[in-house]
Protein backbone atom coordinates (compact mmCIF):
# COMPACT_ATOMS: atom_id res chain seq x y z
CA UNK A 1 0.00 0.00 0.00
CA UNK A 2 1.07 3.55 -1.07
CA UNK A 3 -0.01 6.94 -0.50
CA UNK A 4 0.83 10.82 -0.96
CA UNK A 5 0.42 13.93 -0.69
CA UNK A 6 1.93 15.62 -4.48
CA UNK A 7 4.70 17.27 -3.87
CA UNK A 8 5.81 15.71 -0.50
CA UNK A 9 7.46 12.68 0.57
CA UNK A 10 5.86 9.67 -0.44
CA UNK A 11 4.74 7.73 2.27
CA UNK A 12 4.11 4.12 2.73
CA UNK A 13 2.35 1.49 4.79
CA UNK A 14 5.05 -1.08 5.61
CA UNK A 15 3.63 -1.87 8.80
CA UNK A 16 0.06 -3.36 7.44
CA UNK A 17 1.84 -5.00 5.02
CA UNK A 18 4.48 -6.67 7.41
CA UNK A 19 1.76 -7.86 9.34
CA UNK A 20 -1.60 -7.17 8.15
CA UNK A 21 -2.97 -8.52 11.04
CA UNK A 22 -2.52 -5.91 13.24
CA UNK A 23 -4.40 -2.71 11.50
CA UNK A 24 -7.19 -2.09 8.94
CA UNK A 25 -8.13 0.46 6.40
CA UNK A 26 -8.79 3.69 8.24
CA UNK A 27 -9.59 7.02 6.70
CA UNK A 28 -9.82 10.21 9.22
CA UNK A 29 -13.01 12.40 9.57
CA UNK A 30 -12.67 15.68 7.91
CA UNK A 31 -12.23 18.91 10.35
CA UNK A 32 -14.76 21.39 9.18
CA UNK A 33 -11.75 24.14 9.49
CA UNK A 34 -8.48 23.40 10.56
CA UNK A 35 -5.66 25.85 11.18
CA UNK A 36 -2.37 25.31 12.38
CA UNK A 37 -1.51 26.36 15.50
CA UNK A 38 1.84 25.41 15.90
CA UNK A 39 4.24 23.66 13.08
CA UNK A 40 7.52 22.34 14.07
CA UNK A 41 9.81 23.77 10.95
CA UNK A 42 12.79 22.00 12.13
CA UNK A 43 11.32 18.37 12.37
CA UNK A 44 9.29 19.31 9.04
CA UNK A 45 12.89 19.61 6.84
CA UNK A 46 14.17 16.82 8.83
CA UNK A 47 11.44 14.62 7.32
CA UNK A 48 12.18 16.27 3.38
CA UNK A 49 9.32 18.46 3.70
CA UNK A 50 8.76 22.14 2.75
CA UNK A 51 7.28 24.01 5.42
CA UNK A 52 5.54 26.67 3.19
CA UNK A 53 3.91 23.13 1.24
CA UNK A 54 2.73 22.11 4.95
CA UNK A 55 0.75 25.14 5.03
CA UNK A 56 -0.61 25.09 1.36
CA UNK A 57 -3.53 22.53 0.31
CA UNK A 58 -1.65 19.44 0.13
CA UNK A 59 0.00 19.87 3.30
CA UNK A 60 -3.41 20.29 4.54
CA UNK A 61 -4.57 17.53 3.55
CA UNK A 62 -1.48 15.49 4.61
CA UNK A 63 -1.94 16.78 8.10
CA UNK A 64 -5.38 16.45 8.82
CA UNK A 65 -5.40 12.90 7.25
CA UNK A 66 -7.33 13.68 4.07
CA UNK A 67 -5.16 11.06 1.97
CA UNK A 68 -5.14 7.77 0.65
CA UNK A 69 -3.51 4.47 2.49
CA UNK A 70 -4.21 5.62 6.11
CA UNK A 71 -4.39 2.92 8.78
CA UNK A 72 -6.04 2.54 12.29
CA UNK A 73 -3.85 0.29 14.93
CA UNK A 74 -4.77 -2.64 16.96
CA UNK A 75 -3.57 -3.01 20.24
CA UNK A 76 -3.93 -4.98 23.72
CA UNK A 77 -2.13 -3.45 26.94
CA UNK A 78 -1.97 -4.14 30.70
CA UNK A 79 -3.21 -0.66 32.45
CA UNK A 80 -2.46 -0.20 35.78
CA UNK A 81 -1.75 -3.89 36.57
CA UNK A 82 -5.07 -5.68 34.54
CA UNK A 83 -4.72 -6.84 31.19
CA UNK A 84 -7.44 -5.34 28.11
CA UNK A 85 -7.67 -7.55 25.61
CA UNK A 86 -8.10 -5.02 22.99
CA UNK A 87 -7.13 -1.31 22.98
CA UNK A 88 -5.67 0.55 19.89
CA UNK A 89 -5.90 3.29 17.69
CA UNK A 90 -9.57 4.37 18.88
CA UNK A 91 -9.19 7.59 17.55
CA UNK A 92 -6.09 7.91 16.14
CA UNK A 93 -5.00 7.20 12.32
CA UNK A 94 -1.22 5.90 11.13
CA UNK A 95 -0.73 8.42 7.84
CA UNK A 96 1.78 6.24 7.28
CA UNK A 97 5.88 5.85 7.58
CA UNK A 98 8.68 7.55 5.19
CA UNK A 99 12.57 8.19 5.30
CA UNK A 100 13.36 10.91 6.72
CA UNK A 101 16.93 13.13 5.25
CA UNK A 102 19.42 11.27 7.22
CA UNK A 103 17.67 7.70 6.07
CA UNK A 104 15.75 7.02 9.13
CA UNK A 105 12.02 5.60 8.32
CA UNK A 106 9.43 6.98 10.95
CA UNK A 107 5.96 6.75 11.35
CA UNK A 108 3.42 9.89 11.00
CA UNK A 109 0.10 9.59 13.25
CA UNK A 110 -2.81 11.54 13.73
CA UNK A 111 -4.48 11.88 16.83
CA UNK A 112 -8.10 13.63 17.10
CA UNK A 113 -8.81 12.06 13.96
CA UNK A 114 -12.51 10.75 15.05
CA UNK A 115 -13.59 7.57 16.09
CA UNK A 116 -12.26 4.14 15.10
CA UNK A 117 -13.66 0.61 15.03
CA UNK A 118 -10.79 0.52 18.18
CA UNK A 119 -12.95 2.84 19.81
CA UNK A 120 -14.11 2.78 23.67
CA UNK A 121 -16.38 5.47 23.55
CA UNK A 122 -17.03 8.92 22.66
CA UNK A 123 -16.28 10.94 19.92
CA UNK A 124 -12.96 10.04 18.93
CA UNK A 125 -12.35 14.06 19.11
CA UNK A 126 -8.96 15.30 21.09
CA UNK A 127 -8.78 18.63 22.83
CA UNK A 128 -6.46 21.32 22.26
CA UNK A 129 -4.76 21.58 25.62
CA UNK A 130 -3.73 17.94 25.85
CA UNK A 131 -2.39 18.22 22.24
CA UNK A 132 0.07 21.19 22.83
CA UNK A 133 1.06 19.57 26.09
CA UNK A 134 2.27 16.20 24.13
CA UNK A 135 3.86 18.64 21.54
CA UNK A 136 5.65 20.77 24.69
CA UNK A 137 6.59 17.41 26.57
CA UNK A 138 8.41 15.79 23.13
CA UNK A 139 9.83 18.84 22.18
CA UNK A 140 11.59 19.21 25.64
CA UNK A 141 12.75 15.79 26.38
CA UNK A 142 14.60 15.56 22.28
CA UNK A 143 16.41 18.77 23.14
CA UNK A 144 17.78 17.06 26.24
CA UNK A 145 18.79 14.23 24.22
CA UNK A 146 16.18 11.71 25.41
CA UNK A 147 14.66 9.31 22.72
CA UNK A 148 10.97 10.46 22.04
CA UNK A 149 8.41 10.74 19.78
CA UNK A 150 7.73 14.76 18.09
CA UNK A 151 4.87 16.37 17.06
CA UNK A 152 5.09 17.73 13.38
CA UNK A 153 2.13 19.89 14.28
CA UNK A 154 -0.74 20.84 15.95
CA UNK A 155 -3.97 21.84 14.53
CA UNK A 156 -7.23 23.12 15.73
CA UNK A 157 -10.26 21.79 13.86
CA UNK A 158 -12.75 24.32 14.13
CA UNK A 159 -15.16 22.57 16.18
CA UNK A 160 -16.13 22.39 19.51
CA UNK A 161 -15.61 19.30 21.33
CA UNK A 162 -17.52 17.40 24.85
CA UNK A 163 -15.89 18.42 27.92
CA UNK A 164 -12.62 16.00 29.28
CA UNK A 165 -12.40 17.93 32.43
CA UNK A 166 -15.34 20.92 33.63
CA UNK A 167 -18.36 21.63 31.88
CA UNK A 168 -17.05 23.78 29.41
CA UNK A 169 -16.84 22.22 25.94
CA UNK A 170 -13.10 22.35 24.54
CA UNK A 171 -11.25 23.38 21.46
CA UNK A 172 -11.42 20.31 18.87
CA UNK A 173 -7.65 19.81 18.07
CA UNK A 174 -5.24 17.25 15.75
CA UNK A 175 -2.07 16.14 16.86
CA UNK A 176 0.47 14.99 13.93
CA UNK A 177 3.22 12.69 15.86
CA UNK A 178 6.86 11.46 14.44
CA UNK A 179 7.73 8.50 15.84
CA UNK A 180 9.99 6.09 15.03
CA UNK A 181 7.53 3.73 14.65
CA UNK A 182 4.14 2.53 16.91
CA UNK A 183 4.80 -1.05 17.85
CA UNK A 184 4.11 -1.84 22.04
CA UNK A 185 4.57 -3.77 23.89
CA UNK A 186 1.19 -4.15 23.82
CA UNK A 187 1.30 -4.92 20.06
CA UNK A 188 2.68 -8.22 20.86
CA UNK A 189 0.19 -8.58 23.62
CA UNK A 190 -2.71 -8.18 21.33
CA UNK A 191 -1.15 -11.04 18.72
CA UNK A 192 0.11 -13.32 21.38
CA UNK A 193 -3.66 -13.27 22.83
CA UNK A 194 -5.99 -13.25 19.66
CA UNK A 195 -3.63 -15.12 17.04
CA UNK A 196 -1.29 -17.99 16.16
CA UNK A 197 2.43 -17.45 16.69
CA UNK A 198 3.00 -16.52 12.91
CA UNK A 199 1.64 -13.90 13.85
CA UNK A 200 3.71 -13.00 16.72
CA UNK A 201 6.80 -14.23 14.67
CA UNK A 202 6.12 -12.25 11.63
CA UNK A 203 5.72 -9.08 14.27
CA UNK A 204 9.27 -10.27 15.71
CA UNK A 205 10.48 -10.08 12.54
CA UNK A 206 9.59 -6.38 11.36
CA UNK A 207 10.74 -4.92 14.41
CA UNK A 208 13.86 -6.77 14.40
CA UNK A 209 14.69 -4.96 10.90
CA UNK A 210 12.99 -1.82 11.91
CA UNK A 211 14.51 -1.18 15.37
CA UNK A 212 17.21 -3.63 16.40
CA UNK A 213 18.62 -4.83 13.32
CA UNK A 214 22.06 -6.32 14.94
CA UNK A 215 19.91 -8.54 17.15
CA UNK A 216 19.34 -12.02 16.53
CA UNK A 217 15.90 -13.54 16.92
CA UNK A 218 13.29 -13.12 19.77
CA UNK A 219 15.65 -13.34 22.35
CA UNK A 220 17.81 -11.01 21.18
CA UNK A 221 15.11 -8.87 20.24
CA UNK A 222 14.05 -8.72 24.09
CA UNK A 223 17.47 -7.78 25.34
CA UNK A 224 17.76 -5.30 22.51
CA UNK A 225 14.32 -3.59 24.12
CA UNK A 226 14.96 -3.79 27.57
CA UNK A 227 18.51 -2.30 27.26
CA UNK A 228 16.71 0.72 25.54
CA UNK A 229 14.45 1.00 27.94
CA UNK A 230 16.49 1.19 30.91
CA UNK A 231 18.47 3.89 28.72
CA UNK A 232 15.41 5.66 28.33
CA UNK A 233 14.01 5.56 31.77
CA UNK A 234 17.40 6.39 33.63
CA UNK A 235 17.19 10.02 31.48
CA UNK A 236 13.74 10.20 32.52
CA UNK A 237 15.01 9.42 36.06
CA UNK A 238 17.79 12.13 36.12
CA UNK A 239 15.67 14.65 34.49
CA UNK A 240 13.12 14.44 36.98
CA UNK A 241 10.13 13.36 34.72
CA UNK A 242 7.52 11.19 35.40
CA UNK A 243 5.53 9.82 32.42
CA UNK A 244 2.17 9.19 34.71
CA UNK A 245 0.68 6.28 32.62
CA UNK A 246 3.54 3.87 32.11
CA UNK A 247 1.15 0.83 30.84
CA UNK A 248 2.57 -1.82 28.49
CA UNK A 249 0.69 -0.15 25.75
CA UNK A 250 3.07 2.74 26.11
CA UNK A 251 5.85 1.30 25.61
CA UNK A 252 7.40 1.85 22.38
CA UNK A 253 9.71 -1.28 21.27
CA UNK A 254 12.09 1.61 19.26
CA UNK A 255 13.14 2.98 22.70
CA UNK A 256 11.30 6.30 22.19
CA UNK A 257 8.90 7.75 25.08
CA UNK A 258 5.79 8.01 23.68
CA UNK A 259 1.80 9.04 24.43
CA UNK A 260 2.25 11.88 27.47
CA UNK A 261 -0.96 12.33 28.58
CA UNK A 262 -1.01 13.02 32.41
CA UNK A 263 2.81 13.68 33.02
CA UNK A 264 5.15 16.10 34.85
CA UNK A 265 8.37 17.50 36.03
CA UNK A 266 9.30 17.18 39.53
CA UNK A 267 9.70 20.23 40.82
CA UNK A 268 11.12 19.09 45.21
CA UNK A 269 12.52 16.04 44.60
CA UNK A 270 9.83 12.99 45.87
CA UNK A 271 10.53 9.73 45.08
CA UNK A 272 6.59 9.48 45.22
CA UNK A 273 5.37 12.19 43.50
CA UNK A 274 2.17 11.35 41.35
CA UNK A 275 0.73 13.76 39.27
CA UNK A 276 -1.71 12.13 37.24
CA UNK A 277 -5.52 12.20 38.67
CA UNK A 278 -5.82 8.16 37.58
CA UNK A 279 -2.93 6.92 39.50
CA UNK A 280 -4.86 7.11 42.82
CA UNK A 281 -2.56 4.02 43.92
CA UNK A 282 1.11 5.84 42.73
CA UNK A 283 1.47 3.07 40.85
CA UNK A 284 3.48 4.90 38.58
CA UNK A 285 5.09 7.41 40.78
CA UNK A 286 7.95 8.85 40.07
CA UNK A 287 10.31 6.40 41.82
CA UNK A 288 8.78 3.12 40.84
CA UNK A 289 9.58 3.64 37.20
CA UNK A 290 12.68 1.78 36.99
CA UNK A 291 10.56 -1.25 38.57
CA UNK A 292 7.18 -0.78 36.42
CA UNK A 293 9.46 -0.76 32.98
CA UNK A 294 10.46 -4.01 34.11
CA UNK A 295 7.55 -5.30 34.99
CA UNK A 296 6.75 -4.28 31.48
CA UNK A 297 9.24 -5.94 29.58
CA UNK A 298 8.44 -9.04 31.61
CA UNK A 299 4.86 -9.26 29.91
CA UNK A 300 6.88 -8.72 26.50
CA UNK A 301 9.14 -11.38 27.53
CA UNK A 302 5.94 -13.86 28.27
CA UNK A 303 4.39 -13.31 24.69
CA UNK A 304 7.87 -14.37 23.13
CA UNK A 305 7.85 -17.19 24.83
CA UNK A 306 6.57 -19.49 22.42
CA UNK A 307 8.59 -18.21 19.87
CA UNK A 308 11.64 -19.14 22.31
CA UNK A 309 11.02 -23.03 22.49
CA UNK A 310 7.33 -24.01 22.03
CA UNK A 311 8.03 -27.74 22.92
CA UNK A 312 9.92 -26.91 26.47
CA UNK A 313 7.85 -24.32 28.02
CA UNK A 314 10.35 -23.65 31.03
CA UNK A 315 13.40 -23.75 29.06
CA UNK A 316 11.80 -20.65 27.01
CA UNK A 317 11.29 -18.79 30.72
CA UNK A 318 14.58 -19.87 31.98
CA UNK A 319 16.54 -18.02 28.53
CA UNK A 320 13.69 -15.01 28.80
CA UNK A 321 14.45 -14.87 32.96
CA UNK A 322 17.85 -14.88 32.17
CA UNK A 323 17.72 -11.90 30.04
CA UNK A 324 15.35 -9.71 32.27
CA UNK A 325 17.88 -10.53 35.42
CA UNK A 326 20.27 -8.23 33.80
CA UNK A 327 17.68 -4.88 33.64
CA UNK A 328 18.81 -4.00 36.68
CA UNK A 329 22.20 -4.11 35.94
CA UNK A 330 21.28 -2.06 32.67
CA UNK A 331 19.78 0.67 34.44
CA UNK A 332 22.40 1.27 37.03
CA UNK A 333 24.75 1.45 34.43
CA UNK A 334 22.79 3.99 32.37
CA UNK A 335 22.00 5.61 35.56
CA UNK A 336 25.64 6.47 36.63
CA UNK A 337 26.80 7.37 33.29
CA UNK A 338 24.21 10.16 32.82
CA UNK A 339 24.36 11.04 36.54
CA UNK A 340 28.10 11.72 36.23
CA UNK A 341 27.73 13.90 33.70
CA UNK A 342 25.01 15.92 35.55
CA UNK A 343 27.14 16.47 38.16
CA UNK A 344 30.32 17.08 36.10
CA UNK A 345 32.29 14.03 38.30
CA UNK A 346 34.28 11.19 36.99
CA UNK A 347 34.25 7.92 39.13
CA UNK A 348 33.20 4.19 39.40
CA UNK A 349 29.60 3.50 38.80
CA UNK A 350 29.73 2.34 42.45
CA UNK A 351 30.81 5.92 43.38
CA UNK A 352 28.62 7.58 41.72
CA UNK A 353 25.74 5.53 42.47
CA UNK A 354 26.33 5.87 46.08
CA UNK A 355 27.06 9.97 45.77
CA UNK A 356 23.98 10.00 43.80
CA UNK A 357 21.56 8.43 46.73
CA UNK A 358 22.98 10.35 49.02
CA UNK A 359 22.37 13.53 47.53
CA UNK A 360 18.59 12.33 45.95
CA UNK A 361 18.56 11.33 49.86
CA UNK A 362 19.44 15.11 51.01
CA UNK A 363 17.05 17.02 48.09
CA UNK A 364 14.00 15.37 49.58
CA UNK A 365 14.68 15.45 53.27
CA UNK A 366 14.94 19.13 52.42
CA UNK A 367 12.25 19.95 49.85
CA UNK A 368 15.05 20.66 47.14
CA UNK A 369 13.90 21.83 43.58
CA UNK A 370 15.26 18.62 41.06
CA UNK A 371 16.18 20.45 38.12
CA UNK A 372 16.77 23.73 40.14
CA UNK A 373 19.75 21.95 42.23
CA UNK A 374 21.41 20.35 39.12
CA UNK A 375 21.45 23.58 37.54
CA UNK A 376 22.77 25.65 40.19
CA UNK A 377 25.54 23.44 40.58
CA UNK A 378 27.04 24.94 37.29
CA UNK A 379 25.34 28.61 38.05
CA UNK A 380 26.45 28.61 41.61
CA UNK A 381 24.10 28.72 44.77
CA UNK A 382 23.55 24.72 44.93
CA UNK A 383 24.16 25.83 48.75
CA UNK A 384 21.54 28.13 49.28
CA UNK A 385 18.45 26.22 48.16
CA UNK A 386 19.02 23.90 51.34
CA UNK A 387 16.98 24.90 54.58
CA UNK A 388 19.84 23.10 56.60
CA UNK A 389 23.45 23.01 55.04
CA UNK A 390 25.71 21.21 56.45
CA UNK A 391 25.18 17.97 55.48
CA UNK A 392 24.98 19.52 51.84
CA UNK A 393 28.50 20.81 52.27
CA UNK A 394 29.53 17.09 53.37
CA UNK A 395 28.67 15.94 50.22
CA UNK A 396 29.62 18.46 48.29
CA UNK A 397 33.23 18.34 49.58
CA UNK A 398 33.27 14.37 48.40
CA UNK A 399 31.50 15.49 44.90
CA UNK A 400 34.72 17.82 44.67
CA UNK A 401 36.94 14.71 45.07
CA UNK A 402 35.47 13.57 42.15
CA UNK A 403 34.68 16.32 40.02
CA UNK A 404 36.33 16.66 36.62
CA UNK A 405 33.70 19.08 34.64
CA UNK A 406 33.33 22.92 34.55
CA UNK A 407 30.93 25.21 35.33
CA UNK A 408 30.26 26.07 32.14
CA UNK A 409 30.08 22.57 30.92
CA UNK A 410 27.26 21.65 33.39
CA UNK A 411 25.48 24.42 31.76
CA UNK A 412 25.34 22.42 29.00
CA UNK A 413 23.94 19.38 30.35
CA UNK A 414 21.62 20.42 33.05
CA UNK A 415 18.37 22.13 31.92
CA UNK A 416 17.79 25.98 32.65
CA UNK A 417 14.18 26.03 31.25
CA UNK A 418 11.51 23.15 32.30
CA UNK A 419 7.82 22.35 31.31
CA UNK A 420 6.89 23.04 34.69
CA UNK A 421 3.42 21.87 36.07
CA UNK A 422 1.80 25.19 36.39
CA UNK A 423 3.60 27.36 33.73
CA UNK A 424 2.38 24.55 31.75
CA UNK A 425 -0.94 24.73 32.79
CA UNK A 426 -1.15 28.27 32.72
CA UNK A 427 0.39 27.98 28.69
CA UNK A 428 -2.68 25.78 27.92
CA UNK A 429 -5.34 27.32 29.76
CA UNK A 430 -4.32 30.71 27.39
CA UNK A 431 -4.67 28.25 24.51
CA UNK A 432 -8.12 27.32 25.70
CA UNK A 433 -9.36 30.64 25.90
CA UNK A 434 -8.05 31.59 22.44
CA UNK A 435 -4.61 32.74 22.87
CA UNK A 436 -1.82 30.22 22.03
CA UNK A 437 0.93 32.56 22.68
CA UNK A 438 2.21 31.46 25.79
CA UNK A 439 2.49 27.69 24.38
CA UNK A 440 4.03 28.92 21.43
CA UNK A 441 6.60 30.63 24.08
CA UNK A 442 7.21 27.73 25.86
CA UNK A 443 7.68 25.79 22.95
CA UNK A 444 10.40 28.04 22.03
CA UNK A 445 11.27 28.13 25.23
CA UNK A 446 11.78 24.02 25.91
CA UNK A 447 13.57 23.82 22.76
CA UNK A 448 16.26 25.47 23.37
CA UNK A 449 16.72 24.82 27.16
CA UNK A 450 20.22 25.19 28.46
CA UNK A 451 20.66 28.81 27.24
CA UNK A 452 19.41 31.93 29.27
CA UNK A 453 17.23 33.84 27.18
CA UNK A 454 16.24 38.04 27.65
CA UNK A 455 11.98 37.77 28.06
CA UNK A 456 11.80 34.31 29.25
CA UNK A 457 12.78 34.61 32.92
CA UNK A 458 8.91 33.62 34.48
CA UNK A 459 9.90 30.46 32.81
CA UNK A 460 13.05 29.36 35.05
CA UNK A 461 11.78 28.38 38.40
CA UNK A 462 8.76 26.19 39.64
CA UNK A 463 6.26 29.10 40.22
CA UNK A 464 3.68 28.87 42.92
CA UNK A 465 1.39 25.70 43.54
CA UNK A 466 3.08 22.97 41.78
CA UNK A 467 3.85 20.03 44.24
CA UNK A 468 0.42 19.07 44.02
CA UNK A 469 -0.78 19.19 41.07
CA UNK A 470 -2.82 17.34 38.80
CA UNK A 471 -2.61 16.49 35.17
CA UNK A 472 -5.40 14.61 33.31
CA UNK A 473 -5.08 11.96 30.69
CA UNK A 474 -6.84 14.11 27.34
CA UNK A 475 -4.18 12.21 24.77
């Protein structure tokens, strides 16, 4: 299957027709007027296209999903603990996948695109607010050098939507996502539970070639994941962000964060700070990441199984067990190499690691902004932002032992400006009301965010209110 937009990249469908499965035929409502809010220039020439074409009639009709070829995603997921059988793209549409300038081929997705057979309910309709926030939250995380998926653009439809949250009804908005590609965990969930292993192995098999080409078979294709994922998480981890909704379905097998719905920054360090209004348990609090993205990969590991050794059941969990035993090991690893860097030290992982709990120890017996201390460790000040410091200066005479990087280097690792919780808010609450300037600032704002800009200073700290807050799932 083929489709395009004249004059654009051609873009292709290689994911029905790997497994076909695992998607159907799927064409997007029309918006009765879209308009672009926001279009992401930079990602738009990374993927060969012309801005100025974007904003023209074929570009409109690329981005609101008024081509041929488009696909709607099926899906199963554990959320919150409890397996559903069948999730997916319920009102979402894959546009399809295409290389991008430096020979990468990602996925583009529409979100807001109506309802889908995949459908739970409602309209299928997405909200502006929660759109822009996704668009914020990717934008952020790439410019600190964390895999994620990017939204090409945002779009308001011109229609007013049912209420998510109040009684209000909402902007109708579209959401047009890069990713590297869509497969979950809960991808192999949903063919493990409602099909044959061909299926399952014919899914192996496409994301071996699209993701993790130098591994070798279903085993190696686990290790392959679960080493990206404790990558990804330990930069979550250090940056102080908390995805809020870590369900198998949302994790991406390409080592990308993807779907940020109700997440945050930490703003005092908490090891159980929650911030999404459907985690009432802190499930997925900030500090039990690590140990939910392993629970994770252990339901990917149980739908490989048979694909391990389907006539010796246990010797198929003993080489899966075998691989997960080393996540741990993973993550500490990725864990002390970005931490050292953070605080500009060289050392053994072990040293690190143990000046690294000490200190997480000392920012929340104190109430310590995260990102605020890392920072002012290359501004100066670190000092002053503890209510009692002497066991601060303790620590930081045995971080001196070890430390090997300038000021000015840590400038250039630890983040200045942060999508905090209520600047955030505040952005998308303007954007509500009709005035998408202050998202469009901290857009600009998160992209760039290790330099100190003139104009942008109500952006640097935490602002009032922000420890308990509470971010709702719209995405």
């Amino acid at each position: 299957m083929e489709s395009s937009a004249p004059s654009l990249p051609p873009l292709h469908q290689t994911y029905a027709a790997a497994v076909p499965e695992l998607s159907i035929p799927w064409r997007a409502e029309q918006p009765p007027q879209p308009e672009i809010v926001w279009l992401n220039e930079e990602l738009a020439a990374e993927l060969g296209m012309d801005p100025e074409q974007l904003r023209g009639a074929e570009g409109m009709a690329l981005l609101t999903g008024q081509i041929e070829g488009t696909t709607a995603q099926v899906y199963a997921g554990h959320q919150f603990g409890s397996p559903n059988p069948q999730l997916g793209d319920g009102r979402a549409v894959l546009l399809g996948d295409l290389i991008d300038t430096r020979g990468r081929r990602r996925d583009l997705h529409l979100k807001g695109a109506g309802r889908t057979p995949y459908a739970r309910g409602g309209d299928g309709k997405a909200p502006l607010g929660p759109m822009l926030r996704e668009a914020v939250i990717g934008e952020w995380l790439h410019a600190t050098g964390t895999p994620t998926t990017r939204a090409l653009a945002v779009l308001t439809t011109g229609e007013q939507i049912a209420p998510r949250q109040g009684v209000t009804p909402e902007p109708g908005a579209l959401l047009v996502r890069v990713a590297a590609s869509h497969l979950r965990v809960g991808t192999f969930e949903y063919a493990a539970w409602h099909h044959d292993p061909a299926v399952t192995r014919a899914l192996c098999e496409h994301t071996l070639a699209r993701h993790h080409p130098s591994a070798e078979g279903p085993l190696g294709l686990l290790e392959s994941v679960a080493r990206s994922q404790a990558e990804l998480v330990a930069q979550w981890m250090l940056l102080g962000f908390v995805h809020g909704v870590m369900n198998t379905d949302n994790m991406a097998l390409s080592g990308e964060g993807i779907d940020y719905g109700p997440c945050a920054v930490l703003d005092a360090h908490r090891r159980d700070a929650v911030f999404s209004s459907i985690d009432r348990g802190g499930r997925y609090a900030y500090g039990n990441q690590p140990g939910i993205a392993l629970w994770n990969l252990s339901r990917f590991a149980e739908t490989l199984l048979p694909l391990l050794d389907a006539e010796t059941p246990d010797a198929a969990v003993e080489q899966a067990t075998a691989v997960l035993e080393r996540f741990e090991g993973w993550y500490a690893e990725a864990h002390a190499r970005g931490l050292a860097r953070a605080l500009g030290i060289t050392g053994t992982p072990e040293e690190v690691l143990a000046l690294g709990q000490e200190l997480f120890t000392l920012l929340e017996e104190q109430a310590v902004d995260h990102t605020g201390f890392f920072r002012a460790l290359g501004e100066g000040g670190a000092e002053a932002l503890f209510t009692e410091p002497a066991a601060y200066r303790d620590w930081a005479r045995r971080r001196e032992a070890l430390r090997t990087a300038s000021a000015e280097e840590l400038l250039r690792v630890n983040p200045l400006y942060i999508p905090r919780n209520v600047h955030l808010d505040a952005a998308l609450r303007a954007a509500h009301l009709g005035d998408p300037a202050p998202a469009r600032e901290m857009l600009e704002a998160v992209r760039d965010p290790f330099t100190r800009r003139p104009g942008l200073a109500h952006l640097e700290g935490p602002g009032d209110g922000g420890e308990h807050f509470l971010t709702f799932c719209g995405t």
